[in-house]
C-alpha atoms as a PDB file:
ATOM      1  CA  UNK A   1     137.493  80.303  89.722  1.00  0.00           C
ATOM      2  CA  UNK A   2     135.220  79.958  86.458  1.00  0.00           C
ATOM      3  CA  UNK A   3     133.716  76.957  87.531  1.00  0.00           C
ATOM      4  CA  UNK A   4     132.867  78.608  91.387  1.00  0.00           C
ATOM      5  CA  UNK A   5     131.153  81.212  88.909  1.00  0.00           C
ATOM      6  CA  UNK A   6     129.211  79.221  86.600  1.00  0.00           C
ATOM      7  CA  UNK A   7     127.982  77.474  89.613  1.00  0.00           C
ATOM      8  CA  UNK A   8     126.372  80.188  91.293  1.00  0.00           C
ATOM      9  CA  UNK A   9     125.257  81.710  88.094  1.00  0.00           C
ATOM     10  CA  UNK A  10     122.832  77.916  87.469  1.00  0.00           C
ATOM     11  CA  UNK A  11     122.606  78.088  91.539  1.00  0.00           C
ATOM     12  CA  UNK A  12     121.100  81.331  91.156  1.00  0.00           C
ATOM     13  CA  UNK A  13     118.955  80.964  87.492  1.00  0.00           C
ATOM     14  CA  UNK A  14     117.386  77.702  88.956  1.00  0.00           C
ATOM     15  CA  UNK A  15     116.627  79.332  92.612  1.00  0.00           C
ATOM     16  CA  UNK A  16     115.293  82.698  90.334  1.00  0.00           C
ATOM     17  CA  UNK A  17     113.451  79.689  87.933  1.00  0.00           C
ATOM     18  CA  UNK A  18     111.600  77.961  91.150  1.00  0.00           C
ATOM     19  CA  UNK A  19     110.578  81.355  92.352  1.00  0.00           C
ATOM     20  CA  UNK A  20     108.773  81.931  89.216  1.00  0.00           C
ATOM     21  CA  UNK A  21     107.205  78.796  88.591  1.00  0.00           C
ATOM     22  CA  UNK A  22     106.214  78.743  92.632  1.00  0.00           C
ATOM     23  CA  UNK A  23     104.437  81.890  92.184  1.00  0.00           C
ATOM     24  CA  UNK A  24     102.967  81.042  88.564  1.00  0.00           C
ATOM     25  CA  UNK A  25     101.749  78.014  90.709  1.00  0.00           C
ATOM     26  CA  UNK A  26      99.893  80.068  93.294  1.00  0.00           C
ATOM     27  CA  UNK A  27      98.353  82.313  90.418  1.00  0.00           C
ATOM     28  CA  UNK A  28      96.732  79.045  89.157  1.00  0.00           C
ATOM     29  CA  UNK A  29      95.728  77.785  92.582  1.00  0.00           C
ATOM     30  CA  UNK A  30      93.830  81.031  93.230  1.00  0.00           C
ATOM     31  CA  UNK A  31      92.649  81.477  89.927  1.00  0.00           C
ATOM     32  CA  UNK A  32      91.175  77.604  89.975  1.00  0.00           C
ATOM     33  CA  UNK A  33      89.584  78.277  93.618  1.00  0.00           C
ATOM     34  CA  UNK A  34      87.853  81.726  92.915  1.00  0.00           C
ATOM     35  CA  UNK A  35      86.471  79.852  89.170  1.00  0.00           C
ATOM     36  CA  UNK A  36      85.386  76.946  91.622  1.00  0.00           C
ATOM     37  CA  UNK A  37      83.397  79.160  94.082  1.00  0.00           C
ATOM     38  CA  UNK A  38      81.975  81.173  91.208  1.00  0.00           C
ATOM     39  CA  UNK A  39      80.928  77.893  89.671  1.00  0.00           C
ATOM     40  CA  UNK A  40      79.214  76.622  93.274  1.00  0.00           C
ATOM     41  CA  UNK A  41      77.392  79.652  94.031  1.00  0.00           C
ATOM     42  CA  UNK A  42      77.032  81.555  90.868  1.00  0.00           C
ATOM     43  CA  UNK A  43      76.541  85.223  90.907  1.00  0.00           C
ATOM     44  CA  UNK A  44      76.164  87.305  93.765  1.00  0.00           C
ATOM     45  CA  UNK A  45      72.754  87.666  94.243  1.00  0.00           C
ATOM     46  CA  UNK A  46      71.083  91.299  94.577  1.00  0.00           C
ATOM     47  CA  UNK A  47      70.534  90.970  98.689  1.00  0.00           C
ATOM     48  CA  UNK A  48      73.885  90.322  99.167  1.00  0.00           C
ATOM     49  CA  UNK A  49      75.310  93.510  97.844  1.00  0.00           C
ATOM     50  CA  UNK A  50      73.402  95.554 100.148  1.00  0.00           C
ATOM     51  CA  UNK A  51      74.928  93.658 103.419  1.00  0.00           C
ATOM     52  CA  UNK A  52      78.525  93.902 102.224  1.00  0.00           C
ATOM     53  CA  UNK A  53      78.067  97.649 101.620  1.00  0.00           C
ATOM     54  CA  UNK A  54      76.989  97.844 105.266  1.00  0.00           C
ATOM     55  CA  UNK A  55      79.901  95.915 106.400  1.00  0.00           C
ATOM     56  CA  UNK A  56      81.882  97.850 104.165  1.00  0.00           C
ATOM     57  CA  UNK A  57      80.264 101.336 106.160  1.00  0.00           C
ATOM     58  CA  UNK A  58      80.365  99.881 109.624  1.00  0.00           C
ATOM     59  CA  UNK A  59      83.907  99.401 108.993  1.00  0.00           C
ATOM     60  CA  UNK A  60      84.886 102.769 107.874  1.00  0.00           C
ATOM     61  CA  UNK A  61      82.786 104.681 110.342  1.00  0.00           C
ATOM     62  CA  UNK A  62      84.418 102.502 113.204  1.00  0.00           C
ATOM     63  CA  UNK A  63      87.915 102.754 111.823  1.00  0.00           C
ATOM     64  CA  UNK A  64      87.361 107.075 112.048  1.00  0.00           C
ATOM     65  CA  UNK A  65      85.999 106.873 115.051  1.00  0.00           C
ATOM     66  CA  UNK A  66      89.079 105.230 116.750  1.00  0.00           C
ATOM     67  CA  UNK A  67      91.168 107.642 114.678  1.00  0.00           C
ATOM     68  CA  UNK A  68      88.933 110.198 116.240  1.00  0.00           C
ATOM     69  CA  UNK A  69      89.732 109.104 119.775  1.00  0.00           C
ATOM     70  CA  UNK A  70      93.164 108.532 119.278  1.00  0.00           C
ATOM     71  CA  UNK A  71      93.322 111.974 118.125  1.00  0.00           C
ATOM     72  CA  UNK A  72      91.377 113.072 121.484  1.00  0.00           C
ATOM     73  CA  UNK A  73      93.888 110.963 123.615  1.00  0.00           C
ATOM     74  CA  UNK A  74      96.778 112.468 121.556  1.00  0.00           C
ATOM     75  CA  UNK A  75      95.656 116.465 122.193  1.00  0.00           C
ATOM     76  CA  UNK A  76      94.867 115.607 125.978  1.00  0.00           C
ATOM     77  CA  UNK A  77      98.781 113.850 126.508  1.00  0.00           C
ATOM     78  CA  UNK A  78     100.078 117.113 124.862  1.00  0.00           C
ATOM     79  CA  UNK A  79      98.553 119.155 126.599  1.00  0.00           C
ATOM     80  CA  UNK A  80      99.655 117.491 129.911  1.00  0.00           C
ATOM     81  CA  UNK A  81     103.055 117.068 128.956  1.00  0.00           C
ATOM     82  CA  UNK A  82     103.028 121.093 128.437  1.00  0.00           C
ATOM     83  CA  UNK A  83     101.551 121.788 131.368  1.00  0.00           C
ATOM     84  CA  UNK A  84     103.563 119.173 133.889  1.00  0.00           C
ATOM     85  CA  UNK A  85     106.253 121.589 133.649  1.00  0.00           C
ATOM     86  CA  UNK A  86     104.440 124.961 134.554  1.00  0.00           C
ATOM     87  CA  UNK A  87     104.316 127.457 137.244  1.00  0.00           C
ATOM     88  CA  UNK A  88     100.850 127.729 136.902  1.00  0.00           C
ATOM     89  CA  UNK A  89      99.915 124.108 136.788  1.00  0.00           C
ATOM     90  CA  UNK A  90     102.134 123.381 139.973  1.00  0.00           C
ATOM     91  CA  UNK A  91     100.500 125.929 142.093  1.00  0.00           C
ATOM     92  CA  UNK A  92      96.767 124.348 141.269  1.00  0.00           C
ATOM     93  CA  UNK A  93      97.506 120.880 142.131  1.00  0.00           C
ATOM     94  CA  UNK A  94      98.902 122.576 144.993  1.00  0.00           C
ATOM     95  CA  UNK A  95      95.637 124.325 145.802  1.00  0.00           C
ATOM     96  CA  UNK A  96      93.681 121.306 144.985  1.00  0.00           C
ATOM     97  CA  UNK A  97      95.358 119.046 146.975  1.00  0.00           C
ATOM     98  CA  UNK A  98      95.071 121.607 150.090  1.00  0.00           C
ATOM     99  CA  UNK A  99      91.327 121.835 149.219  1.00  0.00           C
ATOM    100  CA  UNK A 100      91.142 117.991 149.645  1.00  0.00           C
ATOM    101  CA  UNK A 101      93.523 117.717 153.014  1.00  0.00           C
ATOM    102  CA  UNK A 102      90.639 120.560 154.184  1.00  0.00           C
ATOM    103  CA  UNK A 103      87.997 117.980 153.056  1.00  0.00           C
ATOM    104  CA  UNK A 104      86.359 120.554 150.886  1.00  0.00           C
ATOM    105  CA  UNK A 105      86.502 118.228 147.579  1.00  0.00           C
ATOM    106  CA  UNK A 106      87.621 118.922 144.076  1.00  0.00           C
END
């Protein structure tokens, strides 16, 4: 029974030891490629900044204006789904589609 115990404890300090090591690895990979790139194209240059602040708008005003629209869609289906039900709703539909039989339109 001891020796089923001390071999999960190294099973799981040498699994818990790669983990480590594998991510300490990856730190060092990154680290190496951003030093690289820095070292390639040096500082950012003054025109760039201006271009990724634009991205950086166009973004943000896209990403509320889809927020805005899925608020718009949201407030219409609500709206529907409360009014599917009523005795008011059923009776226009009603009207409208007599008005359209008659050939009158909408």
């Amino acid at each position: 029974m001891t020796q089923a115990a001390i071999l999960i404890q190294s099973k799981f300090r040498s699994y818990h030891e790669q983990k480590k090591f594998q991510q300490s690895r990856r730190a060092a990979v990154l680290i190496q490629q951003c030093y690289r790139s820095y070292r390639k194209f040096g500082r950012l240059r003054p025109h760039h900044r201006p271009a990724t602040a634009a991205l950086v708008q166009h973004k943000l005003r896209s990403s509320l204006l889809t927020k805005r629209q899925d608020q718009a869609a949201r407030k219409i289906m609500r709206f529907l789904r409360r009014c599917r039900h009523s005795p008011l709703m059923d009776h226009r539909l009603f009207k409208r589609s007599e008005r359209i039989e008659k050939g009158q339109g909408t």
